[in-house]
C-alpha atoms as a PDB file:
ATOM      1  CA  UNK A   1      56.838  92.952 175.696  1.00  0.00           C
ATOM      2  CA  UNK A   2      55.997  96.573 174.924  1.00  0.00           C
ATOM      3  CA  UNK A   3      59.510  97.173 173.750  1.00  0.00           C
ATOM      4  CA  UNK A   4      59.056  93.759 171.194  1.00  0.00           C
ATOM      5  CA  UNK A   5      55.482  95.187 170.291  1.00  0.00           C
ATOM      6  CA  UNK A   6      57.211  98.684 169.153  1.00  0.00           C
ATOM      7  CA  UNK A   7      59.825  97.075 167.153  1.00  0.00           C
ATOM      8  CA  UNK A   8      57.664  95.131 165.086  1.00  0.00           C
ATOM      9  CA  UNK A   9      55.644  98.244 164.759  1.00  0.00           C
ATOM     10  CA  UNK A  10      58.539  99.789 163.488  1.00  0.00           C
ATOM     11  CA  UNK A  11      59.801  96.832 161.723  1.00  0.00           C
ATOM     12  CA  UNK A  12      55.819  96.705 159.912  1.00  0.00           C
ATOM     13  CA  UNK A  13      55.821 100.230 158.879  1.00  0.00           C
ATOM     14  CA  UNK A  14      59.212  99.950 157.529  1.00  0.00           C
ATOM     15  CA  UNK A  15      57.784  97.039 154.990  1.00  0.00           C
ATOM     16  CA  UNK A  16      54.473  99.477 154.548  1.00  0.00           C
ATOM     17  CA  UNK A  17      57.254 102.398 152.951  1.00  0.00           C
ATOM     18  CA  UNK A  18      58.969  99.934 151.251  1.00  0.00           C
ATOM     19  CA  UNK A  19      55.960  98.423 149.369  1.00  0.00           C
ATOM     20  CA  UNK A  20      54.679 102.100 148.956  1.00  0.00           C
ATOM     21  CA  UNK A  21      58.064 103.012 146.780  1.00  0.00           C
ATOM     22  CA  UNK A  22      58.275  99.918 145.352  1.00  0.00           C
ATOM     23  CA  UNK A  23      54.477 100.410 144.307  1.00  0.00           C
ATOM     24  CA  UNK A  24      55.363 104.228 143.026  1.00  0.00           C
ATOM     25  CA  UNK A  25      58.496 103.616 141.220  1.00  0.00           C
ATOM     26  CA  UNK A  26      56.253 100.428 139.123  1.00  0.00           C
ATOM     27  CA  UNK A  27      53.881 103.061 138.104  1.00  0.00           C
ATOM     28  CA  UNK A  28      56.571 105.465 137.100  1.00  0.00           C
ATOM     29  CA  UNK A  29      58.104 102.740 134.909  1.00  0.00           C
ATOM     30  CA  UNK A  30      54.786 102.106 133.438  1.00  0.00           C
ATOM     31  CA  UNK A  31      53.973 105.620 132.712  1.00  0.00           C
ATOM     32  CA  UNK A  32      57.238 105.759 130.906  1.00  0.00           C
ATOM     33  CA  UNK A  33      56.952 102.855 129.204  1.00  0.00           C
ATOM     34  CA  UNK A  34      52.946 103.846 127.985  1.00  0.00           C
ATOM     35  CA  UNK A  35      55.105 107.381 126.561  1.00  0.00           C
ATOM     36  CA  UNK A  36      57.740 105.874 125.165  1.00  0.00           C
ATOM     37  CA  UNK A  37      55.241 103.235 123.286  1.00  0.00           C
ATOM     38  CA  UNK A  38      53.265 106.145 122.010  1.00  0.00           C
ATOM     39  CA  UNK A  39      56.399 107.995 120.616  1.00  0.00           C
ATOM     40  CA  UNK A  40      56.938 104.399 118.993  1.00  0.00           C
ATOM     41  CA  UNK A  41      53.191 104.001 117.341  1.00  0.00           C
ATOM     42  CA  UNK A  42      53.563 107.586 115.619  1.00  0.00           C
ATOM     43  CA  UNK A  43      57.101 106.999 113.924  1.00  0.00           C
ATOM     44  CA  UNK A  44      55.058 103.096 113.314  1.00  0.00           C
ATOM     45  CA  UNK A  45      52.143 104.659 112.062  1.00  0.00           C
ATOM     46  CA  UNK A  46      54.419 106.645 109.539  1.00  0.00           C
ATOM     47  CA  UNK A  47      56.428 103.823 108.591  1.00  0.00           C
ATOM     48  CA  UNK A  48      53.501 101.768 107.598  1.00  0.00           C
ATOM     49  CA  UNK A  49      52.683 105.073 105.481  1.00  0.00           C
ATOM     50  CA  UNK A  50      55.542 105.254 103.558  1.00  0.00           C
ATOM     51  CA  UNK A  51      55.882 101.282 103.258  1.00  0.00           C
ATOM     52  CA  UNK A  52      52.081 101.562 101.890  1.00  0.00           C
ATOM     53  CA  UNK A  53      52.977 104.060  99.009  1.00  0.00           C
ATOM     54  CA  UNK A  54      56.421 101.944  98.039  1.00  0.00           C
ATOM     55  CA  UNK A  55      54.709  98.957  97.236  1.00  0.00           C
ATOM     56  CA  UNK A  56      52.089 101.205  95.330  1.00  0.00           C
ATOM     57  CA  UNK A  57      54.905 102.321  93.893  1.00  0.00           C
ATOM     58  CA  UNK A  58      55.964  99.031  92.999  1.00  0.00           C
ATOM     59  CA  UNK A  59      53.169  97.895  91.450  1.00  0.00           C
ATOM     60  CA  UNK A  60      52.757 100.700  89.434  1.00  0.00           C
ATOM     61  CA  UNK A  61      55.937 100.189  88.108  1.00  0.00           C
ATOM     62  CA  UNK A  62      55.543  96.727  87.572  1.00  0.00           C
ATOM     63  CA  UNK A  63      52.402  97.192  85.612  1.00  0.00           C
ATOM     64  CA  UNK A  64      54.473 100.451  83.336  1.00  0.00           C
ATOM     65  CA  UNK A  65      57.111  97.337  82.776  1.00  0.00           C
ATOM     66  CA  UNK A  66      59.795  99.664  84.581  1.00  0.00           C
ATOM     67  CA  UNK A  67      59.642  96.998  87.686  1.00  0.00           C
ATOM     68  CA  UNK A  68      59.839  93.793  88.354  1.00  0.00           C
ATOM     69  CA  UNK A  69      58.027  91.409  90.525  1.00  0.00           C
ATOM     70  CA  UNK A  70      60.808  90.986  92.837  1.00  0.00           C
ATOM     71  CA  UNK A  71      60.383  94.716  93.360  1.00  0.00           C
ATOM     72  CA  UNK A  72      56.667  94.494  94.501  1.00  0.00           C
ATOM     73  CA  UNK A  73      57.311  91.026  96.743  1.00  0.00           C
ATOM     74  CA  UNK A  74      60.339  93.576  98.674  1.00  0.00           C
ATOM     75  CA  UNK A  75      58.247  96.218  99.008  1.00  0.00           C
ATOM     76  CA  UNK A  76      55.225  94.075 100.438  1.00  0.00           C
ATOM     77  CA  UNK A  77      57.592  91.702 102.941  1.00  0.00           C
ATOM     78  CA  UNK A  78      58.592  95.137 104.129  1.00  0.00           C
ATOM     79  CA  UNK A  79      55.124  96.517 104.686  1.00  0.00           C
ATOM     80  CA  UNK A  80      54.391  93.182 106.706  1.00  0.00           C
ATOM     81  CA  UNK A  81      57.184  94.151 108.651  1.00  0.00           C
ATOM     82  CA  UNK A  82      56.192  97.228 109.485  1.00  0.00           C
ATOM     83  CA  UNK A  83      52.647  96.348 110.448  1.00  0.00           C
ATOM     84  CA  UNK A  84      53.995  93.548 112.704  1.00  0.00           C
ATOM     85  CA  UNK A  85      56.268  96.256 114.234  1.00  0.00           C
ATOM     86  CA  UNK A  86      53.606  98.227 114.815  1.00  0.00           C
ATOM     87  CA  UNK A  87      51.532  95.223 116.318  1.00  0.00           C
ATOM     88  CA  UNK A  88      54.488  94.890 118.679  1.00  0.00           C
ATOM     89  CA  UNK A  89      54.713  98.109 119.840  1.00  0.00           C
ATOM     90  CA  UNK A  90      50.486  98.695 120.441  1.00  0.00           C
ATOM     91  CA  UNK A  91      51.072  94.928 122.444  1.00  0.00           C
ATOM     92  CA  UNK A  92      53.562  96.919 124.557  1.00  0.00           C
ATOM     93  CA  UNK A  93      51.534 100.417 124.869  1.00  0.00           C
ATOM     94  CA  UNK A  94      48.787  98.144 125.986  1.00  0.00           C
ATOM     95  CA  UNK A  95      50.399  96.148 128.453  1.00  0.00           C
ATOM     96  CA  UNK A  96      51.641  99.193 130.643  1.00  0.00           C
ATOM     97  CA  UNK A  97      48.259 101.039 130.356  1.00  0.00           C
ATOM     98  CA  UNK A  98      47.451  97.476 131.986  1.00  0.00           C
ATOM     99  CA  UNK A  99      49.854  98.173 134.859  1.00  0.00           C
ATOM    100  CA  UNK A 100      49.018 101.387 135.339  1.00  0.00           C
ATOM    101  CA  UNK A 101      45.151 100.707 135.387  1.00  0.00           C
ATOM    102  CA  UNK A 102      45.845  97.261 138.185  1.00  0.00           C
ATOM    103  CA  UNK A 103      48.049 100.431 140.572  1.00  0.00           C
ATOM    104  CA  UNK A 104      44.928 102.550 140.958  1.00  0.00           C
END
């Protein structure tokens, strides 16, 4: 009986490490995933920049007669683009700053 009760002892602690690492290397993953999300949103941020200027760019072009509409309606679908990229990517940031706040 005392030889049963030790293995299970054994064979509990065993699970207890297991969950432990398993529990450590989801919050690693998370905290990777939260960097790697915030490394996204910067080059996003500056993407949404630059698509922001072309289609003022476009317009302005447009209303000099030098553009066309079809100029301005690329430049804008790309914009939307880029702000639903960026969307995507805060979704993502968010979500492991989620995991990392249900570990603690």
């Amino acid at each position: 009986m005392a030889h049963a009760a030790d293995a299970r002892a054994i064979e509990l602690d065993a699970l207890a490490q297991d969950a432990r690492r398993e529990r450590v290397d989801r919050r690693e993953q998370a905290l990777l995933e939260r960097a790697n999300a915030e490394a996204r949103l910067v080059i996003a941020d500056d993407l949404v920049t630059v698509s922001e200027k072309r289609v003022d760019q476009a317009r302005t072009s447009y209303a000099l007669g030098a553009g066309d509409l079809e100029d301005v309606a690329d430049a804008r679908a790309a914009l939307r683009e880029a702000h639903s990229r960026r969307v995507q990517i805060q979704v993502a940031r968010a979500d492991a700053i989620l995991r990392l706040d249900e570990r603690q």
